[in-house]
Protein backbone atom coordinates (compact mmCIF):
# COMPACT_ATOMS: atom_id res chain seq x y z
CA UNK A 1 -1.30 14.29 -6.91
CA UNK A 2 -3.24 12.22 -4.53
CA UNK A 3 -2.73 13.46 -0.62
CA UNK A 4 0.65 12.41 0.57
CA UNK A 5 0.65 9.11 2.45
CA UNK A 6 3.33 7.18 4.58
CA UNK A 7 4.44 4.16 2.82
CA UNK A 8 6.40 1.53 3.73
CA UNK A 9 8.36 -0.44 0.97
CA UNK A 10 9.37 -3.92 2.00
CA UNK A 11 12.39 -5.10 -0.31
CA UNK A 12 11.42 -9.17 -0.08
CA UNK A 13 14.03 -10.35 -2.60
CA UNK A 14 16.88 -12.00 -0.43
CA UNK A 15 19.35 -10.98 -2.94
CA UNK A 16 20.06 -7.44 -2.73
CA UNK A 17 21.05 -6.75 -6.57
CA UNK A 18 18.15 -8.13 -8.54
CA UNK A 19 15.19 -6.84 -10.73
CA UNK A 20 13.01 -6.86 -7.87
CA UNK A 21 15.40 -4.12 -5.95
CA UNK A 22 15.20 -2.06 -9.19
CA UNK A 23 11.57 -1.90 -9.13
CA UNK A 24 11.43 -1.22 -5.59
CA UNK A 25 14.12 1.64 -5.86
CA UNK A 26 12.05 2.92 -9.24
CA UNK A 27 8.79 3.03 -6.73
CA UNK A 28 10.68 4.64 -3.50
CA UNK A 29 12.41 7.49 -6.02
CA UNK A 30 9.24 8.55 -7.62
CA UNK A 31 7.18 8.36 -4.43
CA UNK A 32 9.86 10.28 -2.48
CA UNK A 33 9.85 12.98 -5.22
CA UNK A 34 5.78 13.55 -5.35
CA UNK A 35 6.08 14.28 -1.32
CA UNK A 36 5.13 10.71 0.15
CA UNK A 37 7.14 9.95 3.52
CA UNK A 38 8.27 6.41 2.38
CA UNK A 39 10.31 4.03 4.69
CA UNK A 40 12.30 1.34 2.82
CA UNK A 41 13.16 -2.10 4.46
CA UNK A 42 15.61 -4.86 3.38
CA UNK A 43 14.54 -7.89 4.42
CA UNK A 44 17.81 -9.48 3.94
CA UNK A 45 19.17 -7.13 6.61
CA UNK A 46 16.69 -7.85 9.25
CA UNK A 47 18.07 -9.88 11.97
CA UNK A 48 15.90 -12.83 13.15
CA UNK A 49 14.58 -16.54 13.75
CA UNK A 50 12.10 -17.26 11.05
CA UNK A 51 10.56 -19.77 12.07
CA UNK A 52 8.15 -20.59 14.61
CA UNK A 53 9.66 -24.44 16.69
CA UNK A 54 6.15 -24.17 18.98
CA UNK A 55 4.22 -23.00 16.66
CA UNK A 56 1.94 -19.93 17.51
CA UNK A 57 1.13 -21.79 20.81
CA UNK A 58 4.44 -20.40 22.43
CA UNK A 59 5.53 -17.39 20.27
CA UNK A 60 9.41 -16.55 20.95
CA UNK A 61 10.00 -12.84 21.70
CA UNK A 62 10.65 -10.32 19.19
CA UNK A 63 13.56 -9.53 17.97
CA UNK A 64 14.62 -5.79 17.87
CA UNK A 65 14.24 -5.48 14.15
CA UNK A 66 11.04 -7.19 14.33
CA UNK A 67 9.98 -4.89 16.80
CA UNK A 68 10.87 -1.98 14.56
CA UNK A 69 9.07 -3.30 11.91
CA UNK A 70 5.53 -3.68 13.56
CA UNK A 71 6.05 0.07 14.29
CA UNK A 72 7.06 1.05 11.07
CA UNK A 73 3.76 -1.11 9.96
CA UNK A 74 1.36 0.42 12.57
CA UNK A 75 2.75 3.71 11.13
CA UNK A 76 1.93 3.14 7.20
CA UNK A 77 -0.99 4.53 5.36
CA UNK A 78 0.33 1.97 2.64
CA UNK A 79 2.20 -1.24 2.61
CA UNK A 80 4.37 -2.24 -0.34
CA UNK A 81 5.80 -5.50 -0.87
CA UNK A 82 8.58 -6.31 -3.29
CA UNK A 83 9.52 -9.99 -3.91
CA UNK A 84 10.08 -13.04 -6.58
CA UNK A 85 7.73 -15.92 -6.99
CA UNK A 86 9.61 -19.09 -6.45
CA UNK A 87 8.02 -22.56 -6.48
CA UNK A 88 4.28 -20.50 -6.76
CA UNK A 89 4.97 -18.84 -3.48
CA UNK A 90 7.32 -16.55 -2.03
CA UNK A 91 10.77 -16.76 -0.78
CA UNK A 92 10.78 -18.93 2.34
CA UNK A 93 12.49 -15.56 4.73
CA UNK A 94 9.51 -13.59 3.37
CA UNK A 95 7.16 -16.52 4.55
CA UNK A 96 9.40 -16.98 7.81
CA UNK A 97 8.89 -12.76 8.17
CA UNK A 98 5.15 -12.66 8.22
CA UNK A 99 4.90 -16.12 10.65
CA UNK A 100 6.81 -13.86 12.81
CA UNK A 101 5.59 -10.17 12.35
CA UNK A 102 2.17 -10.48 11.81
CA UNK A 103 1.56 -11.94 15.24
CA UNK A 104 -2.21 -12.31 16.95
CA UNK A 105 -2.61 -9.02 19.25
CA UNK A 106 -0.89 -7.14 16.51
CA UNK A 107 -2.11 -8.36 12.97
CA UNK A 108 -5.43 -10.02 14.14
CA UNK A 109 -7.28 -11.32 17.36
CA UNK A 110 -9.54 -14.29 17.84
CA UNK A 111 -12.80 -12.84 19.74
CA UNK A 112 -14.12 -16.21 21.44
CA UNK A 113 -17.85 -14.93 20.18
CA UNK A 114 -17.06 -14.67 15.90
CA UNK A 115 -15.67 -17.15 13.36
CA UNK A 116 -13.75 -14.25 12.01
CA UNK A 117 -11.21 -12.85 14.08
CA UNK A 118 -10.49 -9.02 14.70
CA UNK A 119 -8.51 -7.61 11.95
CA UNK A 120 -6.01 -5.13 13.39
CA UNK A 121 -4.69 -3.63 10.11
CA UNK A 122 -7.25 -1.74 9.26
CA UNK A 123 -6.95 1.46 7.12
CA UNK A 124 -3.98 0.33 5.71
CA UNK A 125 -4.03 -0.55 1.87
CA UNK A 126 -1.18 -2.46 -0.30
CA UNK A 127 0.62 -2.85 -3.57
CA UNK A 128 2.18 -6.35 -4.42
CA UNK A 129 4.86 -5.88 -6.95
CA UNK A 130 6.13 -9.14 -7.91
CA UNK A 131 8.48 -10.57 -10.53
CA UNK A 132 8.00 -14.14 -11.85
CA UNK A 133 9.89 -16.01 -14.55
CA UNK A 134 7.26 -17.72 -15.18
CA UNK A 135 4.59 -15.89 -17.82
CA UNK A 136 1.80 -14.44 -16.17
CA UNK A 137 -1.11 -16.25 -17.82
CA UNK A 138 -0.12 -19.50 -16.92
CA UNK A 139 0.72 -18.29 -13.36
CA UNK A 140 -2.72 -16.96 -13.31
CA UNK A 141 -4.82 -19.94 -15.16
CA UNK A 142 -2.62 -23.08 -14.68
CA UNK A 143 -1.08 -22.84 -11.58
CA UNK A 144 -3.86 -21.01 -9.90
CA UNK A 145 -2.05 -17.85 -8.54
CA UNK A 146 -0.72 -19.26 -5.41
CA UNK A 147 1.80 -16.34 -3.96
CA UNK A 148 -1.18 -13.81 -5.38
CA UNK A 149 -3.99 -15.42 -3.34
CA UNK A 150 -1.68 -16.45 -0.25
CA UNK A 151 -0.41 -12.86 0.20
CA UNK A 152 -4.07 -10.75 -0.92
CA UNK A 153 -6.32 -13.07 0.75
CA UNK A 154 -4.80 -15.38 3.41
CA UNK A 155 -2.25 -12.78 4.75
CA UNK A 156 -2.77 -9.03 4.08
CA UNK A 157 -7.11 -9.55 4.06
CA UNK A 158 -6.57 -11.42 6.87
CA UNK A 159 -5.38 -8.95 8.79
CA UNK A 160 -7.65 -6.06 6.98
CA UNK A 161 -4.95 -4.43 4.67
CA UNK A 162 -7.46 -3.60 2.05
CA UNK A 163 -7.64 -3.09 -0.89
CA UNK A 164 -4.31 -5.11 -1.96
CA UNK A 165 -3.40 -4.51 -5.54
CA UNK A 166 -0.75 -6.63 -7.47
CA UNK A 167 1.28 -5.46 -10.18
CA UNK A 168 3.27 -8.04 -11.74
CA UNK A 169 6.16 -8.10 -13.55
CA UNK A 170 7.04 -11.20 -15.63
CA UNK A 171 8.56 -13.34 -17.25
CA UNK A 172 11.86 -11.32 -16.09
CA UNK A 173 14.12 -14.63 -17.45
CA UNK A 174 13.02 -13.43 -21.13
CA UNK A 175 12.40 -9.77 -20.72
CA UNK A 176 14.19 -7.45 -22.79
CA UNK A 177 16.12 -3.95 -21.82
CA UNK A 178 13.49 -2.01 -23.05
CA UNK A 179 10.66 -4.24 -21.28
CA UNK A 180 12.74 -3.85 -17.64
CA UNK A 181 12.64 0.25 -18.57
CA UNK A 182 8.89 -0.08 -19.37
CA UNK A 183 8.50 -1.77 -16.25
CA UNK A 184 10.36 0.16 -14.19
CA UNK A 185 8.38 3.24 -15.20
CA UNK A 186 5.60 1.48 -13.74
CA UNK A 187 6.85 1.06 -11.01
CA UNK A 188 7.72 5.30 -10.73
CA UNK A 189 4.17 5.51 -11.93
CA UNK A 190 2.95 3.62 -8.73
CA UNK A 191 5.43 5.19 -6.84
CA UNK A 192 4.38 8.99 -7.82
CA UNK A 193 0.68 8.00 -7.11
CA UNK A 194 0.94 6.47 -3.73
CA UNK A 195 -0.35 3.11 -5.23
């Protein structure tokens, strides 16, 4: 086994019995039982606002879960992030969560002297595992990957969570038994490596 690492899984999927909570609970198990430390979050039991009425001109103070959560963050070796793709994105509390969490002085920091601004996640790296009803090819060459470009690049690069890996999971709407068990030792897989 690789060294141990502290992960944090992020359960995304506002409904609390779904595929994506089976993969995330596959991932945690296995990871647990190779020796990682692994904290497991529920988004749908986070208390706060999710959105941002001033924008990030006049940021609103954190709520106590929120507050948690940059800890548990700042804490990870490894970032995982469980969640549907709905409309090419990802569910609006998930979007509403990183407005919110990922805050300048935490997740980044403009330096008045670079275009680029300070990325404050360093050493961390990520895992994306994502279910889509939608088949993956046309995800990928029609629609242009939205939720897979907005979350590697635009969010967790942003910030310098690198390297971000996606494993994705799809089309659940027409997947079979057997196909959710294949997948779901996948997600073990992932899980025993620290991935």
């Amino acid at each position: 086994m690789n060294q141990a690492k502290r992960i944090l899984l992020i359960q995304a999927n506002p409904r609390r019995e779904s595929f994506c909570a089976a993969l995330g609970e596959a991932y945690v198990r296995a990871a647990r039982d190779a020796g990682h430390e692994v904290e497991q979050v529920q988004l749908a039991a986070l208390r706060f606002a999710s959105d941002l009425p001033e924008g990030y001109e006049s940021l609103p103070p954190l709520e106590p879960d929120l507050q948690r959560l940059q800890q548990q963050i700042q804490a990870a070796d490894h970032l995982v992030w469980v969640y549907p793709v709905w409309w090419g994105s990802v569910p609006a509390r998930l979007k509403g969560l990183l407005d919110r969490v990922l805050t300048p002085g935490f997740a980044f920091r403009y330096v008045a002297t670079q275009t680029w601004p300070e990325r404050l996640l360093k050493g961390r790296s990520a895992r994306l595992l994502v279910s889509l009803d939608t088949p993956g090819w046309y995800f990928r060459w029609l629609q242009g990957a939205p939720a897979h470009r907005m979350m590697k690049d635009a969010v967790l690069a942003f910030c310098g969570v690198a390297p971000v890996r996606i494993s994705e999971f799809t089309p659940v709407i027409k997947s079979t038994p057997a196909q959710r068990e294949r997948w779901l030792a996948r997600a073990a897989e992932l899980g025993r490596s620290g991935a």
